[in-house]
N, C-alpha and C. Protein backbone atom coordinates (compact mmCIF):
# COMPACT_ATOMS: atom_id res chain seq x y z
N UNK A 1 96.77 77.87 100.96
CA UNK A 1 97.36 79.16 101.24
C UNK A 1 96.27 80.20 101.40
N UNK A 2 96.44 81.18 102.02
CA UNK A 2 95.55 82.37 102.10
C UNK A 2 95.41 83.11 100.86
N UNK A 3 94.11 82.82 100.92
CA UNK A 3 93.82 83.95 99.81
C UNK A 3 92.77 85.07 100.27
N UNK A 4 92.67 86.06 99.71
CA UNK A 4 91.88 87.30 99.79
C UNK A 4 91.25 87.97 98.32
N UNK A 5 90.13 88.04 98.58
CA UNK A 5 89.45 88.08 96.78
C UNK A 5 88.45 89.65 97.24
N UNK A 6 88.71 90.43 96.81
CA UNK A 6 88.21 92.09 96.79
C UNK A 6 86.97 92.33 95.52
N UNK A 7 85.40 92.24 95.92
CA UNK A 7 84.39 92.66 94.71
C UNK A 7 83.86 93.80 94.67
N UNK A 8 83.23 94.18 93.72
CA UNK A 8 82.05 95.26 94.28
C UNK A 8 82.73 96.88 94.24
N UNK A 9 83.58 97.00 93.25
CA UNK A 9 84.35 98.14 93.11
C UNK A 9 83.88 98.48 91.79
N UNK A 10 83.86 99.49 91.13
CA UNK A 10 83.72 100.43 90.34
C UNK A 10 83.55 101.71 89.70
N UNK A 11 82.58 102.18 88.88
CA UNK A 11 82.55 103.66 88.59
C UNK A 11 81.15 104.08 89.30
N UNK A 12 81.30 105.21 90.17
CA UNK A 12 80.18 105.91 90.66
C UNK A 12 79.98 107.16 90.28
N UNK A 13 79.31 107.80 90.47
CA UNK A 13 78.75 108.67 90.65
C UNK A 13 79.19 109.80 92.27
N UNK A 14 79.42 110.83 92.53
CA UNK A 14 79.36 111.35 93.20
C UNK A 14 78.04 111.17 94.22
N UNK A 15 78.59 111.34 95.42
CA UNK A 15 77.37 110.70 96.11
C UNK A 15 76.74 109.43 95.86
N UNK A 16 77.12 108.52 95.03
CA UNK A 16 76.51 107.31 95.22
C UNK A 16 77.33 106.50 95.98
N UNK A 17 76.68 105.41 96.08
CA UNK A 17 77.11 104.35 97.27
C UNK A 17 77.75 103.04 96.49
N UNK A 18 79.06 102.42 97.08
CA UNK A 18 79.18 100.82 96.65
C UNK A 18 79.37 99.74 98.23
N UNK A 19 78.86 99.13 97.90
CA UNK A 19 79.48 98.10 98.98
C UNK A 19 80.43 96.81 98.71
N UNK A 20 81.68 96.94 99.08
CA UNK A 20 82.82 96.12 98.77
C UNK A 20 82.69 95.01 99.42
N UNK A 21 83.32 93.91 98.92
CA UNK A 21 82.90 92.70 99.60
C UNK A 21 84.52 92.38 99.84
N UNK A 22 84.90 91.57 100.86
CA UNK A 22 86.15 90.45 100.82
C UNK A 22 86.16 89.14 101.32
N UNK A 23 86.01 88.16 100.71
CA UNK A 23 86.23 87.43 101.24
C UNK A 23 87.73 86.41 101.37
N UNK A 24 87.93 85.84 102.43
CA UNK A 24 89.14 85.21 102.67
C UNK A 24 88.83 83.83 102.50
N UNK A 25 89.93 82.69 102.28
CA UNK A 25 90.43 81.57 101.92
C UNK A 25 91.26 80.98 102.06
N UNK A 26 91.26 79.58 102.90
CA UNK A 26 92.72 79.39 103.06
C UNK A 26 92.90 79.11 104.35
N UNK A 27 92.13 79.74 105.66
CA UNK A 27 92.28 79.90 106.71
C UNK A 27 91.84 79.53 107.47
N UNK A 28 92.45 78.68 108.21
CA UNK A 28 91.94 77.57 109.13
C UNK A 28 91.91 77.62 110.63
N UNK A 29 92.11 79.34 111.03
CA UNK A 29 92.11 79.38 112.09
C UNK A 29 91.40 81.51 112.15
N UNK A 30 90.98 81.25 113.84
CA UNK A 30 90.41 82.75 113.63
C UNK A 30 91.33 84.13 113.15
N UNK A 31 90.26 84.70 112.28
CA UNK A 31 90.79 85.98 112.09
C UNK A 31 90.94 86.70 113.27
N UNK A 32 92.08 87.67 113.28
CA UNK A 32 92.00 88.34 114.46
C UNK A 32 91.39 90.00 114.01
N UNK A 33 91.62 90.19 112.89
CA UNK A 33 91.29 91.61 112.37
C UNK A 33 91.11 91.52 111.18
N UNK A 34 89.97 92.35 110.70
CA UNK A 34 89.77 92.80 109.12
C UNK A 34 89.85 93.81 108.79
N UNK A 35 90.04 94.48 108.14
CA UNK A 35 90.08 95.90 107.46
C UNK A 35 90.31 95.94 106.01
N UNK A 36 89.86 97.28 106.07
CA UNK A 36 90.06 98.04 104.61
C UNK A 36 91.19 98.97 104.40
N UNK A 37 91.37 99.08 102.88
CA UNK A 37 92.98 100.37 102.95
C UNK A 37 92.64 100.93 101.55
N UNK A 38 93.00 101.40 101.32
CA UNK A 38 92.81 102.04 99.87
C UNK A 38 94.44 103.06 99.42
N UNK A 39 94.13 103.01 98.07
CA UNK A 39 95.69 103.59 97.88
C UNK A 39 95.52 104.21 96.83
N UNK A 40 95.69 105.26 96.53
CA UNK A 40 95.44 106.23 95.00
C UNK A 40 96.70 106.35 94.77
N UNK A 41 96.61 107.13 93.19
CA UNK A 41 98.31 107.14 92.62
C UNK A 41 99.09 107.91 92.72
N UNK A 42 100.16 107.19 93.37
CA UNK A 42 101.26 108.59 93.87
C UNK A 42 100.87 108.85 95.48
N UNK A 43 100.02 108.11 95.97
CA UNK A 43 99.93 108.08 97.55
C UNK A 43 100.13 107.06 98.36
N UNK A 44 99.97 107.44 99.48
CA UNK A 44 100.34 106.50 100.18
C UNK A 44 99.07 105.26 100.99
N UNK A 45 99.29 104.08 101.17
CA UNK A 45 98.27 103.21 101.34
C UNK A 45 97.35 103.72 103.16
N UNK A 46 96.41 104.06 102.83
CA UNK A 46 95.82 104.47 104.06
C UNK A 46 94.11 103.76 104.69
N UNK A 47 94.61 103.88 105.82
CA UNK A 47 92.96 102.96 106.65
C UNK A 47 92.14 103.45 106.23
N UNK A 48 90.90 102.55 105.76
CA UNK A 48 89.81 103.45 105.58
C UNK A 48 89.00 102.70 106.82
N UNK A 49 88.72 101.90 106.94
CA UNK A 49 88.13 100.64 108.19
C UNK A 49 88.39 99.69 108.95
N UNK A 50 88.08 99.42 109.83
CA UNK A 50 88.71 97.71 110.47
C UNK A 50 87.45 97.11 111.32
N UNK A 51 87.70 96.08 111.41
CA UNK A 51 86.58 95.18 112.56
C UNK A 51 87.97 94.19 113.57
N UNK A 52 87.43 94.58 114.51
CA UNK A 52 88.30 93.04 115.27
C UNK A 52 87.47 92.12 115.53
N UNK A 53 88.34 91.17 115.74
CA UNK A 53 87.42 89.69 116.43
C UNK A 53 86.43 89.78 116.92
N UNK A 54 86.49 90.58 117.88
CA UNK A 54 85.20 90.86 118.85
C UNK A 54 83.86 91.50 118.73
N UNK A 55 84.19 92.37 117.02
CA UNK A 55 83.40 93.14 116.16
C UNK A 55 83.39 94.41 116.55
N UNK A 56 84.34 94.89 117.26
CA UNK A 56 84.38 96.05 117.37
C UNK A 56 84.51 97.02 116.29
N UNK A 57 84.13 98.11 115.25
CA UNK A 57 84.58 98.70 114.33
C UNK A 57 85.13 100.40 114.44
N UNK A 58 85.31 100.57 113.66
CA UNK A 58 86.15 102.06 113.63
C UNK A 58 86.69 102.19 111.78
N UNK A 59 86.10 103.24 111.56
CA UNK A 59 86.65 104.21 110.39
C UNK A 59 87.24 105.01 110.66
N UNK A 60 88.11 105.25 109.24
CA UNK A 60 88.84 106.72 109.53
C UNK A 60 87.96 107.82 109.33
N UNK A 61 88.72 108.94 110.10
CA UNK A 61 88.23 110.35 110.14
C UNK A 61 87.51 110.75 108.91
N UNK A 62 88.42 110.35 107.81
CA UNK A 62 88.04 110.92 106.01
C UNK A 62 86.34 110.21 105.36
N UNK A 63 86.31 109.19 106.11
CA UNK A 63 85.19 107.99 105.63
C UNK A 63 84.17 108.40 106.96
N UNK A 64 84.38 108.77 108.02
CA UNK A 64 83.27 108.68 109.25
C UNK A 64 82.18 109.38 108.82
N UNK A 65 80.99 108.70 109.08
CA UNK A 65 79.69 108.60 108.67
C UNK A 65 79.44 108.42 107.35
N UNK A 66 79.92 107.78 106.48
CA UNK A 66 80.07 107.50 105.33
C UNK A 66 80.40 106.10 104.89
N UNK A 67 80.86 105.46 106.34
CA UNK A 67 81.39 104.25 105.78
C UNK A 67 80.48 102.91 106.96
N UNK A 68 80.40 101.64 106.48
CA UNK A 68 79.80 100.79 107.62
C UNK A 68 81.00 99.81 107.33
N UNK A 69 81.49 98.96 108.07
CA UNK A 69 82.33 97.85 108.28
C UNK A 69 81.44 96.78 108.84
N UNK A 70 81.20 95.55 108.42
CA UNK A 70 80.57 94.23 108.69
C UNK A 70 81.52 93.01 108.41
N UNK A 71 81.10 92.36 109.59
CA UNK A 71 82.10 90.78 109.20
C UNK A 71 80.93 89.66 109.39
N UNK A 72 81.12 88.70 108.61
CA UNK A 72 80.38 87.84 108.59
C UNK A 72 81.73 86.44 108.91
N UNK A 73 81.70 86.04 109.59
CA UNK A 73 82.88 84.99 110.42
C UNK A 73 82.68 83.72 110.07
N UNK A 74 81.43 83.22 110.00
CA UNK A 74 81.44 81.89 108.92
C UNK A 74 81.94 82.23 107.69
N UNK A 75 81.78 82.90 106.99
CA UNK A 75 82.45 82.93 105.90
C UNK A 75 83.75 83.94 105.34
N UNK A 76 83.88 83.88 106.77
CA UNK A 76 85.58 84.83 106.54
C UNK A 76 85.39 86.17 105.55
N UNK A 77 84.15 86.62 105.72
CA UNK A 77 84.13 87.50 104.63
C UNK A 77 83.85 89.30 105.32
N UNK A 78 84.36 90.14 105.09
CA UNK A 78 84.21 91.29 105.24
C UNK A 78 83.58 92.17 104.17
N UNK A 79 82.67 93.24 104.36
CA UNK A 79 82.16 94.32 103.80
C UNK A 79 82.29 95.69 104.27
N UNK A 80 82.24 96.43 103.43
CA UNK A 80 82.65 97.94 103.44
C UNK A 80 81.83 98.56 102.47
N UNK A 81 80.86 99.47 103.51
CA UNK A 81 79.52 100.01 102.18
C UNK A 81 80.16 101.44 102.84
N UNK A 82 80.27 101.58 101.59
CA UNK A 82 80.27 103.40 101.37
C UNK A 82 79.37 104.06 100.74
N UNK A 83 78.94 105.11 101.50
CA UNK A 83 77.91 105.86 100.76
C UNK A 83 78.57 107.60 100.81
N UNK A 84 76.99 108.33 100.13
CA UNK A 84 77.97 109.88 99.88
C UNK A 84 79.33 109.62 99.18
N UNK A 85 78.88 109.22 98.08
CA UNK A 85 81.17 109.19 98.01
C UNK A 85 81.31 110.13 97.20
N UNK A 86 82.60 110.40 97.31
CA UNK A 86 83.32 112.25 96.93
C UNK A 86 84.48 111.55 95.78
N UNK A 87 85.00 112.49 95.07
CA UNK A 87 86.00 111.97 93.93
C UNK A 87 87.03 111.62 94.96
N UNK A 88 87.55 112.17 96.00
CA UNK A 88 88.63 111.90 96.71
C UNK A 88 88.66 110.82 97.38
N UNK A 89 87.82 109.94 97.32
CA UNK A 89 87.44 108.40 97.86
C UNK A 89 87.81 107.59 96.32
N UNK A 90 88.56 108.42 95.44
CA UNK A 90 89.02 107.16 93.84
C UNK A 90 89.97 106.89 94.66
N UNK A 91 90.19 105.58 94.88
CA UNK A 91 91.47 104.06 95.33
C UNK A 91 91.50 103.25 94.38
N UNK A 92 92.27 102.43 95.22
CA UNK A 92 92.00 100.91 95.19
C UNK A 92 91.98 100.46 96.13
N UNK A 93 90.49 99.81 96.54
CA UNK A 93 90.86 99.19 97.60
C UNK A 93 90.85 98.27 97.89
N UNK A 94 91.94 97.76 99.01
CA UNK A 94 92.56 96.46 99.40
C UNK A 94 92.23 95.90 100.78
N UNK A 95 91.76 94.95 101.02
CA UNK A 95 91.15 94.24 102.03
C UNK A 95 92.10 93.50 102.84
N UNK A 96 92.47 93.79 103.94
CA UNK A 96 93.49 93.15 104.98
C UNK A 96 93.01 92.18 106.14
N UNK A 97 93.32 91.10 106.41
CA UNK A 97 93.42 90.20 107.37
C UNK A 97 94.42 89.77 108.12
N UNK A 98 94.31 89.56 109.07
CA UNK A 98 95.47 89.44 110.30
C UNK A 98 95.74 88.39 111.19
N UNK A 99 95.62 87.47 111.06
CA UNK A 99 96.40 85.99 111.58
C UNK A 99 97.77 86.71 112.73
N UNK A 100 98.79 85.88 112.07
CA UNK A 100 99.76 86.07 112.83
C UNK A 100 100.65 87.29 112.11
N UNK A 101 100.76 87.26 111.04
CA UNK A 101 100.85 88.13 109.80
C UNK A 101 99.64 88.83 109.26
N UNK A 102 99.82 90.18 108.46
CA UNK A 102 98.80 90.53 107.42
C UNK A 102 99.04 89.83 106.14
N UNK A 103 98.13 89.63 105.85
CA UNK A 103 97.51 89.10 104.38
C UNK A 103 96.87 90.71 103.44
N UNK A 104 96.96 90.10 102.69
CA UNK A 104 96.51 91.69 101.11
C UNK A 104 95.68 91.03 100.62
N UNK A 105 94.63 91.31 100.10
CA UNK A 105 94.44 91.03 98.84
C UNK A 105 94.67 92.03 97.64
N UNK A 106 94.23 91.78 96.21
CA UNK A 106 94.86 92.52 94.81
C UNK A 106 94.35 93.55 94.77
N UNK A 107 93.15 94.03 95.92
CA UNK A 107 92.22 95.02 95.04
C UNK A 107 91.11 95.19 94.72
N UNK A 108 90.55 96.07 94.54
CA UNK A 108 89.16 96.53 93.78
C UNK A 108 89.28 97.77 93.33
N UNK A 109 89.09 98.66 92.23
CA UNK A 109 88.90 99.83 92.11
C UNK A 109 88.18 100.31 92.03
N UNK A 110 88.08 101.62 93.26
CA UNK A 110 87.00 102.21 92.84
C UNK A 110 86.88 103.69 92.84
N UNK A 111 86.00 104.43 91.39
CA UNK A 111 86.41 105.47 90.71
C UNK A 111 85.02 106.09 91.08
N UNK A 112 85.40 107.07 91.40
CA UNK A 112 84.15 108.49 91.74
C UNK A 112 84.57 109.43 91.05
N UNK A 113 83.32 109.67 90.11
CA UNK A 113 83.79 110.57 89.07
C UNK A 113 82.05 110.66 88.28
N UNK A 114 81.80 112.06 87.87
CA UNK A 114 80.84 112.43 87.10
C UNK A 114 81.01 112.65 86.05
């Protein structure tokens, strides 16, 4: 079955940087899309990144120049380095893959806070 495993989340610092890792499992055929989402409490789940197949990438407006999106395709694995981060970047964030369906994974949290 598909799985999706979210690392590399925690407590920062204002202005410091994490780079999230995801890797996928399970999947025996190409990804068509990866992305990132993040969801704070009491909001609603929103894009922060994506890569397609082709490696094309795109961040959102809130993350642009702040954020890099990388896929590494042998190993089904996606990254999301954020740097400059602001308290309003505290989520959780959740790593999406796209087959024929989206896939979730559980999570990572990560807290910006001095």
């Amino acid at each position: 079955q598909v799985q999706l495993v979210e690392s590399g989340g925690g407590l920062v610092q204002p202005g410091g940087s994490l780079r999230l890792s995801c890797a996928a499992s399970g999947i025996r055929v190409s990804i068509n899309a990866m992305g990132w989402y993040r969801q704070a409490p009491g909001k609603e789940r929103e894009l922060v990144a994506s890569i397609s197949s082709g490696g094309s990438t795109n961040c959102a407006e809130s993350v642009k120049g702040r954020c890099t999106i990388s896929r590494d395709s042998a190993k089904n694995t996606v990254h999301l380095q954020m740097n400059s981060l602001k308290p309003e970047d505290t989520a959780v964030y959740y790593c999406k893959a796209t087959i024929r369906f989206n896939y979730w994974g559980q999570g990572t949290q990560v807290t910006v806070s001095s």
